[in-house]
Protein backbone atom coordinates (compact mmCIF):
# COMPACT_ATOMS: atom_id res chain seq x y z
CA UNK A 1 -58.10 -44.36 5.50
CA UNK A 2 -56.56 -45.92 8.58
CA UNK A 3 -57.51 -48.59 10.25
CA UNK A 4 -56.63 -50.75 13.12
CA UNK A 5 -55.77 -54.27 12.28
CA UNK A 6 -57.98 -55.79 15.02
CA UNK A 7 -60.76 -54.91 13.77
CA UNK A 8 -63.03 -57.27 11.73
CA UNK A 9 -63.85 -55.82 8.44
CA UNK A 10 -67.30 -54.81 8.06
CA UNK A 11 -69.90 -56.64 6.01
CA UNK A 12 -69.59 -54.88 2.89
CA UNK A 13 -65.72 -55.74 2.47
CA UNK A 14 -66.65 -59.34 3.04
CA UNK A 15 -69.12 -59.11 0.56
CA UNK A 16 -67.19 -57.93 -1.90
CA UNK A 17 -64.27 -60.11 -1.37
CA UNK A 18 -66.11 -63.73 -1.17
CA UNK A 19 -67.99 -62.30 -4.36
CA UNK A 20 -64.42 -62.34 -6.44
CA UNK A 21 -63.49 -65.79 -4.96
CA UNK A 22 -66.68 -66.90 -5.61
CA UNK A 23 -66.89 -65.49 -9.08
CA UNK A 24 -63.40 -66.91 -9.82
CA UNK A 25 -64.25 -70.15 -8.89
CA UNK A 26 -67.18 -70.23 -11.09
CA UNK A 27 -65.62 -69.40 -14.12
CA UNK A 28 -62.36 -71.69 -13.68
CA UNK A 29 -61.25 -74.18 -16.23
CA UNK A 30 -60.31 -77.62 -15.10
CA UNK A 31 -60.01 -81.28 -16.40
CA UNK A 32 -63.14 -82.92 -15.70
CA UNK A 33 -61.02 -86.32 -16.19
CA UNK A 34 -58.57 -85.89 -13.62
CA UNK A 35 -58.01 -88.76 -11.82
CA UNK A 36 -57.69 -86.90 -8.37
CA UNK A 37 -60.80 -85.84 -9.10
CA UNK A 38 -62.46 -89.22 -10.12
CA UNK A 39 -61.28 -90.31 -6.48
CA UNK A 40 -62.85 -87.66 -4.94
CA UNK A 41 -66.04 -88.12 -6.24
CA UNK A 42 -65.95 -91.99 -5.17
CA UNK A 43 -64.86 -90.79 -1.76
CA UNK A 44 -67.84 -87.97 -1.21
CA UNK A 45 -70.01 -91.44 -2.06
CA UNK A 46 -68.52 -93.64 0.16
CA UNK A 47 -68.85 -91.14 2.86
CA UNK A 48 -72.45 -89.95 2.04
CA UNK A 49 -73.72 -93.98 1.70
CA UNK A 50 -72.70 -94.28 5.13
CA UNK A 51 -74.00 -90.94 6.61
CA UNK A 52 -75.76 -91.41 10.21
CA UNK A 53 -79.42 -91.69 10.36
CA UNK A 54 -81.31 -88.95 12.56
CA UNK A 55 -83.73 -90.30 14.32
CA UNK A 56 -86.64 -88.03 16.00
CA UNK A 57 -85.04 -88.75 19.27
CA UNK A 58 -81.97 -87.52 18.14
CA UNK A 59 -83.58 -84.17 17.10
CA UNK A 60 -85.62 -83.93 20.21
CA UNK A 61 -82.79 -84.51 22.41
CA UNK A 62 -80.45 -81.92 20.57
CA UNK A 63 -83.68 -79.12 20.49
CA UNK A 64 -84.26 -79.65 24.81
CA UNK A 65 -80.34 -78.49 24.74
CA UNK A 66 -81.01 -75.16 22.77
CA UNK A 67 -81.71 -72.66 25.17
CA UNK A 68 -85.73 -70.83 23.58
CA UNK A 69 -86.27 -67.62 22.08
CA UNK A 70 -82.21 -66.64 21.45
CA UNK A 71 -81.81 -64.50 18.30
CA UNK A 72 -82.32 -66.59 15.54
CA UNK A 73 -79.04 -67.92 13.31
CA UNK A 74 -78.01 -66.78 9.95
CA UNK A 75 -81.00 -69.10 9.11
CA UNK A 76 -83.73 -67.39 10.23
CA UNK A 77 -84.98 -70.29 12.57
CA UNK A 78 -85.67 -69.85 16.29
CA UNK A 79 -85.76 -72.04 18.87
CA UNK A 80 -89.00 -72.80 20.56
């Protein structure tokens, strides 16, 4: 089949191919130990302790800028 490189591959290629990376990733080995990975770790805590607070204000603010009734996101949710 031939097909023309602009195009973006339908959903059922996608599918399948984030299923193998996906599946790949699940199954890998790797040192639990590592040291790289010990840093990491402290460094997703030291960024999460430190996460902004969102206030009501903040939401209602950000939800007055979404224009109402668009086609919902991947999520589901609308705005209203």
């Amino acid at each position: 089949m031939e097909r023309d490189n602009n195009l973006i591959p339908d959903v059922d290629e996608r599918i399948e191919l984030w299923s193998a990376i996906w599946r790949q990733l699940q199954s890998a080995q790797y040192n639990e130990e590592a040291e790289w990975l010990k840093d990491e770790v402290d460094l997703t805590y030291a960024e999460r302790k430190n996460d902004i607070k969102i206030t009501t204000e903040m939401m209602k603010k950000q939800l007055r800028r979404n224009p109402n009734l668009k086609a919902p996101a991947p999520d589901g949710q609308q705005v209203f």
